[in-house]
C-alpha atoms as a PDB file:
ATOM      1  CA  UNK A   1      85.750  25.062  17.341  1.00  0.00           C
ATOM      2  CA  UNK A   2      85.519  23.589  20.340  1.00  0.00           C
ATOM      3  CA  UNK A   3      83.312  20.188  20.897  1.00  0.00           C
ATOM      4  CA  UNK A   4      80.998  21.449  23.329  1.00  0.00           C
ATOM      5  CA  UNK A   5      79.969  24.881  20.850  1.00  0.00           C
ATOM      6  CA  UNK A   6      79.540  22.496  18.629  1.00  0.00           C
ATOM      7  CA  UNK A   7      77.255  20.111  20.510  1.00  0.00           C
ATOM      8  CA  UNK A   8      75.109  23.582  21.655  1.00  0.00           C
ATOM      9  CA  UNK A   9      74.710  24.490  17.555  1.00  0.00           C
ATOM     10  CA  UNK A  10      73.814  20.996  16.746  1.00  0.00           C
ATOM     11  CA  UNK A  11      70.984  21.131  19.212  1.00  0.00           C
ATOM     12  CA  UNK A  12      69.878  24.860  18.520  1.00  0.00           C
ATOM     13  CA  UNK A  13      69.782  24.014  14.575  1.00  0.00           C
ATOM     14  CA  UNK A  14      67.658  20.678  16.015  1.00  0.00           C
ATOM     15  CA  UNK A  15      65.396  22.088  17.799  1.00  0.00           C
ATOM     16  CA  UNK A  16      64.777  24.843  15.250  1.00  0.00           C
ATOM     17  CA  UNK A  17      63.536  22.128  12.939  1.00  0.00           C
ATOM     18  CA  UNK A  18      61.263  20.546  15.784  1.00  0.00           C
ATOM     19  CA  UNK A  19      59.862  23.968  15.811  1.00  0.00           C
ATOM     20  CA  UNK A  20      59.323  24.614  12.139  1.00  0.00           C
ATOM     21  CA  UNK A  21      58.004  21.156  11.692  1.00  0.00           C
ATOM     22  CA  UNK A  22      55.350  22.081  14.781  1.00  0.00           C
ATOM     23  CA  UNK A  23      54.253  24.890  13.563  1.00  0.00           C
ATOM     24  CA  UNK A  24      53.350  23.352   9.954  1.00  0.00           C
ATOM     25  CA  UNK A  25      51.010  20.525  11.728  1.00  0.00           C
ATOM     26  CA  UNK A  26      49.429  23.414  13.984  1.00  0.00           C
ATOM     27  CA  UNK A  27      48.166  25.352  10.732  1.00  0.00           C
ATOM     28  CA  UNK A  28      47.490  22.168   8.986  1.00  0.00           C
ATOM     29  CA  UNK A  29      47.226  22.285   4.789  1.00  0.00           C
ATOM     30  CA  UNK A  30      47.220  25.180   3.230  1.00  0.00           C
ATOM     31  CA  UNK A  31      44.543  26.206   0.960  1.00  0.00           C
ATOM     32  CA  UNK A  32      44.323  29.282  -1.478  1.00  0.00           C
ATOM     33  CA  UNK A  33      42.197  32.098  -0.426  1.00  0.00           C
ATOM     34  CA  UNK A  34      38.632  32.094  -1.759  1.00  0.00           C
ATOM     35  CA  UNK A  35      38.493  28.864  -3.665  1.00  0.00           C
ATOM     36  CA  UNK A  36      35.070  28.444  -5.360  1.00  0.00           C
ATOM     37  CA  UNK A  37      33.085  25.689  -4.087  1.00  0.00           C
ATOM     38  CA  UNK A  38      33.234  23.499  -7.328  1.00  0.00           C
ATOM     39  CA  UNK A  39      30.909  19.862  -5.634  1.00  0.00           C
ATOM     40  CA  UNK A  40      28.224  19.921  -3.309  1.00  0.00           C
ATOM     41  CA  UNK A  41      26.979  16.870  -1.040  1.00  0.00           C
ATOM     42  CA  UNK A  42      24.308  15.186  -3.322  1.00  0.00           C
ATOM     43  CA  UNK A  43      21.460  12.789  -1.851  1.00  0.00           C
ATOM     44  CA  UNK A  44      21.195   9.969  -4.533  1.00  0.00           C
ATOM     45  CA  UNK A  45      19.341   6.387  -4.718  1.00  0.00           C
ATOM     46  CA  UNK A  46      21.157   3.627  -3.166  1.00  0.00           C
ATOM     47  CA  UNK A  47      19.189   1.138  -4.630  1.00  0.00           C
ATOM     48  CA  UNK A  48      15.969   1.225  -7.253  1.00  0.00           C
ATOM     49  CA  UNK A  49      12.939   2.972  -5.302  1.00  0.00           C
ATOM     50  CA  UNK A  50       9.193   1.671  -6.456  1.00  0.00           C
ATOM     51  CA  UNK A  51       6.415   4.345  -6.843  1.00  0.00           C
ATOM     52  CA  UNK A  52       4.756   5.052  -3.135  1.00  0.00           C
ATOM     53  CA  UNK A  53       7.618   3.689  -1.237  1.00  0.00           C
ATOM     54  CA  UNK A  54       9.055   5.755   1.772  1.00  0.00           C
ATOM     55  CA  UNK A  55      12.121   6.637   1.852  1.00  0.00           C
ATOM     56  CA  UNK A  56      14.575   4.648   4.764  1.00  0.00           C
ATOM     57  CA  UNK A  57      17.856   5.111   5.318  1.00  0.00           C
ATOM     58  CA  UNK A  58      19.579   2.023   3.442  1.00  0.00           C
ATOM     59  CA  UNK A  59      17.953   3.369  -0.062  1.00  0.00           C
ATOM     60  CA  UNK A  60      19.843   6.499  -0.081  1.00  0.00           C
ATOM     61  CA  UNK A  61      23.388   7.392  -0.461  1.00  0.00           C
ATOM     62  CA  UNK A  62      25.658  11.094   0.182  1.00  0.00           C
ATOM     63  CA  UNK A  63      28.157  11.646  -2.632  1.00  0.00           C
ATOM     64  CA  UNK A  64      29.868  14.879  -4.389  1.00  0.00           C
ATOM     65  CA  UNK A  65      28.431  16.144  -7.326  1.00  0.00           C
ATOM     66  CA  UNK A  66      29.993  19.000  -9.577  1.00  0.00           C
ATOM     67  CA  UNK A  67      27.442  21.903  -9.117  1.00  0.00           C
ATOM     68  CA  UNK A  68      26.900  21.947 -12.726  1.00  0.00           C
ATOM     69  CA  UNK A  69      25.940  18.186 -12.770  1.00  0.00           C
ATOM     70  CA  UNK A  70      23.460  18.970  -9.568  1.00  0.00           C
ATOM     71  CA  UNK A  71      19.799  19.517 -10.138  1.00  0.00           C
ATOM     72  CA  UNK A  72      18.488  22.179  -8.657  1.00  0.00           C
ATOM     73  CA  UNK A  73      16.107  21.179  -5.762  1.00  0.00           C
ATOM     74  CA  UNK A  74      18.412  18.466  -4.783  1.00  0.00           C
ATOM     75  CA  UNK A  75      18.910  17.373  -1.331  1.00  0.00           C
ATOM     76  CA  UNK A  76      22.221  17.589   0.557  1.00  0.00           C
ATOM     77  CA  UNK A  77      21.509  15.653   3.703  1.00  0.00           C
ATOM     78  CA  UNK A  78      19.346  12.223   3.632  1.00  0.00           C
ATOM     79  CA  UNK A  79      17.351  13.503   7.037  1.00  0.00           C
ATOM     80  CA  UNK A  80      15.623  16.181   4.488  1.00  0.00           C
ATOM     81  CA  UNK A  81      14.150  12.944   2.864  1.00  0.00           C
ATOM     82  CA  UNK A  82      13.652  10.053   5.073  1.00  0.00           C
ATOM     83  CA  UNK A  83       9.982   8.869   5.805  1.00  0.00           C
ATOM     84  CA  UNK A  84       8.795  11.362   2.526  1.00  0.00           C
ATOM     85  CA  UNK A  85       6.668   9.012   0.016  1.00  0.00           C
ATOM     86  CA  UNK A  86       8.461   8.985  -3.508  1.00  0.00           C
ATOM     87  CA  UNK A  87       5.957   9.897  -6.330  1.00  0.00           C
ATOM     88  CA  UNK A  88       7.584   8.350  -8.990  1.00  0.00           C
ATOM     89  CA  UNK A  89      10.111   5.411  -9.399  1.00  0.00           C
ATOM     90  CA  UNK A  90      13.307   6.338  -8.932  1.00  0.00           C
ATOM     91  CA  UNK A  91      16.593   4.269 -10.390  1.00  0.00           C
ATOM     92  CA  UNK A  92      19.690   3.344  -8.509  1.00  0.00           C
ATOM     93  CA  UNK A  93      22.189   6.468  -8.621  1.00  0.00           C
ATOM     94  CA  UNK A  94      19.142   8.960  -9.265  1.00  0.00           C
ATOM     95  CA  UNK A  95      19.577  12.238  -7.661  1.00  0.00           C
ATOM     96  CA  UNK A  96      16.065  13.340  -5.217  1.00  0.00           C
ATOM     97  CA  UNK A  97      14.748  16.495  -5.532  1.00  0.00           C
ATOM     98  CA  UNK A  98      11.818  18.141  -5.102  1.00  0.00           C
ATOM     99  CA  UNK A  99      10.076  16.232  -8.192  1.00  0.00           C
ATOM    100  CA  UNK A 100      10.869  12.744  -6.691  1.00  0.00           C
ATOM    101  CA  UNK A 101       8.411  13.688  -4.052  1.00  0.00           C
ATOM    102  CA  UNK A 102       5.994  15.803  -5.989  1.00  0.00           C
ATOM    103  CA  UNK A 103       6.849  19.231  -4.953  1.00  0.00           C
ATOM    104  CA  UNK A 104       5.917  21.081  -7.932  1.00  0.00           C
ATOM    105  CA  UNK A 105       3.244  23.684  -8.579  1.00  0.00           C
ATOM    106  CA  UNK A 106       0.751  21.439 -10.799  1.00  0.00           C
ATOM    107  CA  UNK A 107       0.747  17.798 -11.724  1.00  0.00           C
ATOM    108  CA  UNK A 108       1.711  17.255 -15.319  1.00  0.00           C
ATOM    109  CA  UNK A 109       1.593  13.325 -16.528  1.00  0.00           C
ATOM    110  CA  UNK A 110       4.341  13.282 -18.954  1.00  0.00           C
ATOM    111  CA  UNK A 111       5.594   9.769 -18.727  1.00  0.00           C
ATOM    112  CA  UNK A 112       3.306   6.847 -17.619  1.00  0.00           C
ATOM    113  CA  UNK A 113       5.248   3.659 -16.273  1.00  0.00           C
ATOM    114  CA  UNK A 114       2.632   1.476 -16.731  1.00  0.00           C
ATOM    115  CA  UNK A 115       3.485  -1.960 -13.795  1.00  0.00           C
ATOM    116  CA  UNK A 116       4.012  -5.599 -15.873  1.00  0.00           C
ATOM    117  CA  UNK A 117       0.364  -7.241 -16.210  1.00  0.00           C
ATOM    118  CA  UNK A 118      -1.642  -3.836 -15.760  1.00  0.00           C
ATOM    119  CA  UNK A 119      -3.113  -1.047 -17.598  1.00  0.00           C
ATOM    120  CA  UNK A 120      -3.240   2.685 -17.037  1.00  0.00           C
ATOM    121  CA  UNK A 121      -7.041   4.251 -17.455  1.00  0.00           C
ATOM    122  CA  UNK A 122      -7.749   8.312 -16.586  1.00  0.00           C
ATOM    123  CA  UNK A 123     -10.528   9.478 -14.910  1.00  0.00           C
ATOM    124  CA  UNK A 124     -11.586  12.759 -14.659  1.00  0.00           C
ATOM    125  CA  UNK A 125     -12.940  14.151 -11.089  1.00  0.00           C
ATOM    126  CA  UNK A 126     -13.661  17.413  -9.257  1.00  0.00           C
ATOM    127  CA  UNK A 127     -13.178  18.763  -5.805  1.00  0.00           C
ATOM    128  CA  UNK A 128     -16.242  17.057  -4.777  1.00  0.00           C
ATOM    129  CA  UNK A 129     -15.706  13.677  -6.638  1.00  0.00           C
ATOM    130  CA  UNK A 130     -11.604  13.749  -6.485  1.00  0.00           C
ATOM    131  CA  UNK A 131     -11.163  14.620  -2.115  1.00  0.00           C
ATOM    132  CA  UNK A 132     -10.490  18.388  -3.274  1.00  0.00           C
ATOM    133  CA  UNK A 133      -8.345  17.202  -5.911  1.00  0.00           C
ATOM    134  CA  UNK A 134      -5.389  16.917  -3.698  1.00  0.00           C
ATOM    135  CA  UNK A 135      -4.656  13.002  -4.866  1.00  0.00           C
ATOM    136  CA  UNK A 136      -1.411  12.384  -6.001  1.00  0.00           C
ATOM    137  CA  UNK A 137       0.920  10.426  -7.538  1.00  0.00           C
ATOM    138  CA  UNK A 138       1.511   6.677  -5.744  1.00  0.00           C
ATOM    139  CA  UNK A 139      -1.348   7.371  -3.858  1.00  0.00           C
ATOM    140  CA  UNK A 140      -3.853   4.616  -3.307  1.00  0.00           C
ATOM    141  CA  UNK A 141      -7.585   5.031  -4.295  1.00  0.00           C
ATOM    142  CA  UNK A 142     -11.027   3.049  -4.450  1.00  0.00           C
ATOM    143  CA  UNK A 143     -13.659   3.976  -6.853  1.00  0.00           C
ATOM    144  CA  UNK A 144     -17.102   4.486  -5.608  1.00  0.00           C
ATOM    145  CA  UNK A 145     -20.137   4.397  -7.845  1.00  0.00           C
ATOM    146  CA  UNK A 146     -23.504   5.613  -7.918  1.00  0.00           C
ATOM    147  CA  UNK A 147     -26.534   4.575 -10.395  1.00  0.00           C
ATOM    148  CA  UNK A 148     -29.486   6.562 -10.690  1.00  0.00           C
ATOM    149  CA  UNK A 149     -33.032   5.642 -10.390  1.00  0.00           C
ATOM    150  CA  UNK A 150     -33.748   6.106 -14.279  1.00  0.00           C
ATOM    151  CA  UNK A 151     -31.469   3.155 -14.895  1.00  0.00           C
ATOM    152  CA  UNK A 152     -33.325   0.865 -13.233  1.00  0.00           C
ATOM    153  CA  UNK A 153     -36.808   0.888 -13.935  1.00  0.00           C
ATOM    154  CA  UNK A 154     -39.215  -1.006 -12.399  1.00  0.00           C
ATOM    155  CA  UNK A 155     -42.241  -2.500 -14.995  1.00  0.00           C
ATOM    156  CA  UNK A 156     -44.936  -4.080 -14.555  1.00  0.00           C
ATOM    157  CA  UNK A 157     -46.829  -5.943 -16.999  1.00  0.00           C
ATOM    158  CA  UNK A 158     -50.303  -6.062 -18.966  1.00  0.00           C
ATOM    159  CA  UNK A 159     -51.590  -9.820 -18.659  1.00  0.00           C
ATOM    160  CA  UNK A 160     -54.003  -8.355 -21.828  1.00  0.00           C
ATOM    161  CA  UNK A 161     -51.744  -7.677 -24.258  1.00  0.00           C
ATOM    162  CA  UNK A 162     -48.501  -7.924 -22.747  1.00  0.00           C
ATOM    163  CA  UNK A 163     -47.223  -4.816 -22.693  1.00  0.00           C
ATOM    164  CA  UNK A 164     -44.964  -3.357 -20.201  1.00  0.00           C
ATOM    165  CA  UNK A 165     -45.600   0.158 -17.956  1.00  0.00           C
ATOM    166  CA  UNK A 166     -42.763   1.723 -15.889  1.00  0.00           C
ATOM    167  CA  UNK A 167     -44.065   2.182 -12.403  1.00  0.00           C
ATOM    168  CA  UNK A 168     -43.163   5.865 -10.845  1.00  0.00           C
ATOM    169  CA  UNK A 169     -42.453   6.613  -8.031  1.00  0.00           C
ATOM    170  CA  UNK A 170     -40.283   3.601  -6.797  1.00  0.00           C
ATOM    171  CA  UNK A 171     -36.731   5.044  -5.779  1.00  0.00           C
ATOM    172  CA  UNK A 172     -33.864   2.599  -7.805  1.00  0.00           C
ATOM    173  CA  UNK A 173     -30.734   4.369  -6.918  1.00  0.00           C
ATOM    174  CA  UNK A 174     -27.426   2.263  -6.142  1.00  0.00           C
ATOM    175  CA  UNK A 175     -24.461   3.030  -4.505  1.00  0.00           C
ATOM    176  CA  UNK A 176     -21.451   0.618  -4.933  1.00  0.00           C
ATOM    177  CA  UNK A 177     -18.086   0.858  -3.607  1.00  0.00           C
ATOM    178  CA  UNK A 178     -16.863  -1.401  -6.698  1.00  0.00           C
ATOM    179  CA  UNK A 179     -13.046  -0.802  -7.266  1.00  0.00           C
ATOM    180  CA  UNK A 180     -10.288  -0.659  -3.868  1.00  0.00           C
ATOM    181  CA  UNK A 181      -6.652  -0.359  -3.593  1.00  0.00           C
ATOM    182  CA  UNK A 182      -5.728   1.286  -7.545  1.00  0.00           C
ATOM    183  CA  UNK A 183      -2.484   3.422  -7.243  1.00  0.00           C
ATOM    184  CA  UNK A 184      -2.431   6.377  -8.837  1.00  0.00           C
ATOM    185  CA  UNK A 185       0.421   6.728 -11.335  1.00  0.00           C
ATOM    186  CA  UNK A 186      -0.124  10.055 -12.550  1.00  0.00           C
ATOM    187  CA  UNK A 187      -2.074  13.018 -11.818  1.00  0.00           C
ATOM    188  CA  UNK A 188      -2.965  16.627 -14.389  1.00  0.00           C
ATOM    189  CA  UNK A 189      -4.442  19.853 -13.126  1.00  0.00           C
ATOM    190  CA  UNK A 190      -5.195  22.730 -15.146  1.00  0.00           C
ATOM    191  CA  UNK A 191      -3.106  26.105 -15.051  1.00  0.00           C
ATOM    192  CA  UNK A 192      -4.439  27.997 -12.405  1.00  0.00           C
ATOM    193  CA  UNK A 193      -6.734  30.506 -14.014  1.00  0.00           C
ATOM    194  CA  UNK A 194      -5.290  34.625 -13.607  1.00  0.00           C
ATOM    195  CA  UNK A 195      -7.641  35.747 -10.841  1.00  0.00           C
ATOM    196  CA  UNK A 196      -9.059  39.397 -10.734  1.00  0.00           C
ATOM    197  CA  UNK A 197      -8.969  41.183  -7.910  1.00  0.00           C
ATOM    198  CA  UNK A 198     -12.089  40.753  -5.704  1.00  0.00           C
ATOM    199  CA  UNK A 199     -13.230  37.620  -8.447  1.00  0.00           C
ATOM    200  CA  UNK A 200     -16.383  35.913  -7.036  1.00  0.00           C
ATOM    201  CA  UNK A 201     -15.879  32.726  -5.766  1.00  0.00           C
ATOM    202  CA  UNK A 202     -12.231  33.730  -3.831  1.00  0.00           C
ATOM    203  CA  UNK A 203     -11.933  34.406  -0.249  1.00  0.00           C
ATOM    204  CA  UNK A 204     -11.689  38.153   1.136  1.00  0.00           C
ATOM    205  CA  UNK A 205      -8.613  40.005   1.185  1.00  0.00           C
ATOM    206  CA  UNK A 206      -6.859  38.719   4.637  1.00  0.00           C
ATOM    207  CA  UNK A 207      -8.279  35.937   4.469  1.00  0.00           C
ATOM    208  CA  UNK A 208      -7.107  32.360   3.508  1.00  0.00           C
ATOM    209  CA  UNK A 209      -9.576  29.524   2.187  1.00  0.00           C
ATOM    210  CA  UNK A 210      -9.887  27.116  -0.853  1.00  0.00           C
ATOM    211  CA  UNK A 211     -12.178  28.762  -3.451  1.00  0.00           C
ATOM    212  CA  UNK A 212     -15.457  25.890  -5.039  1.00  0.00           C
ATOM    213  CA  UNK A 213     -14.358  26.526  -8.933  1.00  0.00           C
ATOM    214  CA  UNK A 214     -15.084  23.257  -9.705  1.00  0.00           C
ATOM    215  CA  UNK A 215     -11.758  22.439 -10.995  1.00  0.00           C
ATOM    216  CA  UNK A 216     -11.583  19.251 -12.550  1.00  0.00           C
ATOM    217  CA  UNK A 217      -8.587  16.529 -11.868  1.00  0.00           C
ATOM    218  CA  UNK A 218      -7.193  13.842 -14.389  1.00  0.00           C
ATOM    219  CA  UNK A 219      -6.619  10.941 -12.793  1.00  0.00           C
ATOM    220  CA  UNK A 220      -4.246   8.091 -14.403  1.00  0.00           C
ATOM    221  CA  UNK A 221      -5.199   4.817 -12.529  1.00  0.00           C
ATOM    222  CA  UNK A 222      -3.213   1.472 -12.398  1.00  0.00           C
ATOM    223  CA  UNK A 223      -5.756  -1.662 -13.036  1.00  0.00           C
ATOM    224  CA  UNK A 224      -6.487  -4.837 -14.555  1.00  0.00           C
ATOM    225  CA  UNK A 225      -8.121  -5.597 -17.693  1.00  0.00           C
ATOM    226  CA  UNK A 226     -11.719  -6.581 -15.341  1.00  0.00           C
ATOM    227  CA  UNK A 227     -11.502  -3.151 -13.898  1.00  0.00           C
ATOM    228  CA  UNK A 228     -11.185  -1.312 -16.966  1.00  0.00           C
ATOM    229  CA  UNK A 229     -13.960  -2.691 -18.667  1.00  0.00           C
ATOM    230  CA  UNK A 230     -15.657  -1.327 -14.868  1.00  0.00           C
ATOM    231  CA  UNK A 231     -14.519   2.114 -14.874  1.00  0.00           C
ATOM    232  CA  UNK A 232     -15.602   2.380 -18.570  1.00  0.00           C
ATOM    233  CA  UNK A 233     -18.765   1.391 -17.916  1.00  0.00           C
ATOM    234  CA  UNK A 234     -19.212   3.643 -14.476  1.00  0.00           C
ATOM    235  CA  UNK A 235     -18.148   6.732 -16.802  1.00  0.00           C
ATOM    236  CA  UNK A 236     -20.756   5.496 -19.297  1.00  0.00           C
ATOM    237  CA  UNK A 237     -23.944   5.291 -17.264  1.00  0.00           C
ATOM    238  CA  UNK A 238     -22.940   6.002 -13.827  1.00  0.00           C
ATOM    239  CA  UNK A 239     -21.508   8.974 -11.329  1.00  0.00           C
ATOM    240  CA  UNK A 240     -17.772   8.159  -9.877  1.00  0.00           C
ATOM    241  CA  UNK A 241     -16.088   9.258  -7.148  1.00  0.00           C
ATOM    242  CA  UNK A 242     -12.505   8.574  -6.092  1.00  0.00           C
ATOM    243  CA  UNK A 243     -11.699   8.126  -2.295  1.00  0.00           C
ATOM    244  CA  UNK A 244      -7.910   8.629  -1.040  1.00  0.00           C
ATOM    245  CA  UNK A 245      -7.037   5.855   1.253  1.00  0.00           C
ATOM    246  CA  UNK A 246      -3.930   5.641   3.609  1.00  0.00           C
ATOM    247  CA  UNK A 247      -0.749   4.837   1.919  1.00  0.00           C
ATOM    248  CA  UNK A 248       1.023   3.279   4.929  1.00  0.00           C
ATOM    249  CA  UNK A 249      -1.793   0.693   4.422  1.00  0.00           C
ATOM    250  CA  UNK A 250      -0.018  -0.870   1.319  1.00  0.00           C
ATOM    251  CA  UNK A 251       3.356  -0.849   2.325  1.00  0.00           C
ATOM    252  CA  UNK A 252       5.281  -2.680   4.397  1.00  0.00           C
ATOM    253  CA  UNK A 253       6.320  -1.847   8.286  1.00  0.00           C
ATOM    254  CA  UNK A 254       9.179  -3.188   8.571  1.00  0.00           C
ATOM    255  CA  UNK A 255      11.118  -2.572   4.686  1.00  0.00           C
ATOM    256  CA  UNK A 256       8.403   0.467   3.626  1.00  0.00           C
ATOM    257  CA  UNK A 257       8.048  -0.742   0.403  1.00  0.00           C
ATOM    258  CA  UNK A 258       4.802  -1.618  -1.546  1.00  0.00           C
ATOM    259  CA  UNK A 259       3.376  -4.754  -0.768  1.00  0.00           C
ATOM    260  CA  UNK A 260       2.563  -7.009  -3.560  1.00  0.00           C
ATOM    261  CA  UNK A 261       0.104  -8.841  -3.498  1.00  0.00           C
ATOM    262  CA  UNK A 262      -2.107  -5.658  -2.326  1.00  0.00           C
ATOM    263  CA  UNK A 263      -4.202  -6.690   1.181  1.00  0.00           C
ATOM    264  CA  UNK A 264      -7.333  -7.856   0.104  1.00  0.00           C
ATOM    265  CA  UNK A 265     -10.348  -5.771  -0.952  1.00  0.00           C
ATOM    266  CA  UNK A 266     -12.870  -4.627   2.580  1.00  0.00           C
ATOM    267  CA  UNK A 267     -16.218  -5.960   1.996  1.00  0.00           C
ATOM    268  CA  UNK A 268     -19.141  -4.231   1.319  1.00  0.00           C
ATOM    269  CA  UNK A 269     -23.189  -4.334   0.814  1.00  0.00           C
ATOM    270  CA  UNK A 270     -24.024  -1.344  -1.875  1.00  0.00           C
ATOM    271  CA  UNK A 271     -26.242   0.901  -0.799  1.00  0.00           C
ATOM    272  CA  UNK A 272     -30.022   1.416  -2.001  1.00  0.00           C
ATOM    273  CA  UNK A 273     -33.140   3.352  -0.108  1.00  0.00           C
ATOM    274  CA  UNK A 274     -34.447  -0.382   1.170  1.00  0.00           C
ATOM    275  CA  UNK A 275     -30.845  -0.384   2.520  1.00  0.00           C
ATOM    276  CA  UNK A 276     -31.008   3.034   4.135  1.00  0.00           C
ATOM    277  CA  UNK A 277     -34.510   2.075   5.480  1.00  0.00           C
ATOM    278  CA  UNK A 278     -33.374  -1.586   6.678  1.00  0.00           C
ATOM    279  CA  UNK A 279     -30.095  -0.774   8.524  1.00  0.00           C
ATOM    280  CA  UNK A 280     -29.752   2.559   9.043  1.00  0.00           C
ATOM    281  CA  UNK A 281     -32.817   3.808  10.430  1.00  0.00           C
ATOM    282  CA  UNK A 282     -34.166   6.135   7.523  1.00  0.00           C
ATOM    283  CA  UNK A 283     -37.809   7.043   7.950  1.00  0.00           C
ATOM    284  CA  UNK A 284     -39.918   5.911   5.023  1.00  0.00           C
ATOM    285  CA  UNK A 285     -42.820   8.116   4.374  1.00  0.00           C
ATOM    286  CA  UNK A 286     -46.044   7.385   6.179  1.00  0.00           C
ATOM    287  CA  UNK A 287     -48.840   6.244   4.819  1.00  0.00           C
ATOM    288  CA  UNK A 288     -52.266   7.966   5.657  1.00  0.00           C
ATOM    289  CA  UNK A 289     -55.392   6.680   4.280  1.00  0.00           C
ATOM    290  CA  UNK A 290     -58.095   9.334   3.604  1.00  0.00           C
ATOM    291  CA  UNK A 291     -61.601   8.909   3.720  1.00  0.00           C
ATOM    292  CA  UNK A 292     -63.226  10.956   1.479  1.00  0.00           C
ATOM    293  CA  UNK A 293     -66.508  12.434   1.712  1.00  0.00           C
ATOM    294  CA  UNK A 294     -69.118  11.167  -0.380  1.00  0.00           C
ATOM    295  CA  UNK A 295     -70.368  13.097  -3.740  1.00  0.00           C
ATOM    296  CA  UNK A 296     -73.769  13.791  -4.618  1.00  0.00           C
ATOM    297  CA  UNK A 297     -74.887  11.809  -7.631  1.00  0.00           C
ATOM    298  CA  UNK A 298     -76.066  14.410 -10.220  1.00  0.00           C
END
């Protein structure tokens, strides 16, 4: 064979491999046909998460999970949970889903972590006394208190004999705004009841509205040993009332996380009719004096 047919073969058979080889990097790996998906993207804790934080982007991680190892309202992407306030503590390497946040259909307390130097104390509200029963879990609540008139009487004495006469008529009540800044560290609602069709007390067919049952609320609150001898006593002799305050007020701007110490307490007066009368403009009753008419002497 001459030289220059073989120089032509040694190129063809060259360039046949430059082909081959091209064509393998244009259809990249290969991969069988319908492979199951066997790991999905996972959202998990970067680092430990305290009750009532928000979630930022350094405290949460993406890694692959085998499906069977993945809970079931788990999050794939951390922008489905970023600035969402976590309603329980959550561990390093903990997988978020929908009961980090409290997405479930009732509130259940089923474990308490109770924080080092405090106490956990329920109270039990209504939609009136519990804002609608909508508080949550690592929500932040004050306790407002109200005494009624029969627990403070006012007597007067007999300089005689010393004896002592309640005078009527003299309006006692007290209003207190006594406990601020508790977090809530769990929260139980009742089933909701099987409703009949047309049941008094719902809205109309069509129409959408929250029904007055009167459903009642337990409230697990975190306190010291001072408040709980407080909140004993209010549920003793007194009418309470929890008020939901703003979360972002007790965390911090810049991290998100709980502050600790809490900001300090707001201060207030307590509230009684004088009070009402005094600084708020309430009209007292007025006084007329009568003259009566004089009565034959029989």
């Amino acid at each position: 064979m001459k030289r220059s047919n073989r120089l032509v073969l040694l190129v063809g058979v060259f360039l046949a491999i430059v082909a081959f080889i091209a064509v393998l990097f244009l259809q990249g790996p290969t991969t069988p046909a319908n492979e199951p998906v066997t790991e999905l993207d996972t959202v998990v804790a970067a680092v430990d998460i305290p009750l009532g934080a928000r979630i930022t982007v350094d405290q949460v991680k993406v890694i692959k999970l085998p499906i069977a190892s993945r809970n079931a309202t788990a999050f794939s992407s951390p922008t489905q949970v970023l600035g969402k306030r976590v309603r329980q503590p959550v561990v390093t390497d903990a997988q978020l889903d929908a009961s980090t946040f409290g997405d479930t259909a009732q509130g259940t307390i089923l474990d308490i972590e109770v924080p080092a130097g405090k106490r956990a104390i329920t109270v039990q509200v209504d939609q009136v006394t519990g804002v609608g029963t909508v508080i949550k879990t690592g929500d932040y609540v004050d306790m407002v208190v109200g005494i009624r008139a029969d627990k403070f009487p006012v007597i007067t004495t007999n300089p005689v004999d010393d004896t002592f006469t309640v005078v009527s008529g003299i309006n006692g009540t007290s209003v207190k705004l006594l406990l601020q800044g508790m977090q809530v560290l769990g929260t139980l609602l009742p089933p909701p009841p099987a409703q009949a069709q047309g049941q008094e007390g719902q809205p109309p067919p069509g129409e959408t509205g929250t029904a007055l049952t009167g459903q009642q609320e337990i409230v697990a609150l975190s306190v010291d040993a001072q408040q709980a001898e407080v909140i004993k006593f209010a549920q003793m002799d007194g009418e309470i009332s929890l008020i939901l305050r703003a979360g972002d007020d007790f965390l911090d701007p810049l991290t998100g996380q709980p502050i600790d110490p809490p900001p300090l307490p707001d201060p207030t007066t307590g509230i009684i009719l004088k009070s009402l009368v005094d600084r708020y403009g309430v009209l007292p009753p007025e006084l007329i004096e009568t003259v009566l008419p004089a009565q034959a002497r029989r």
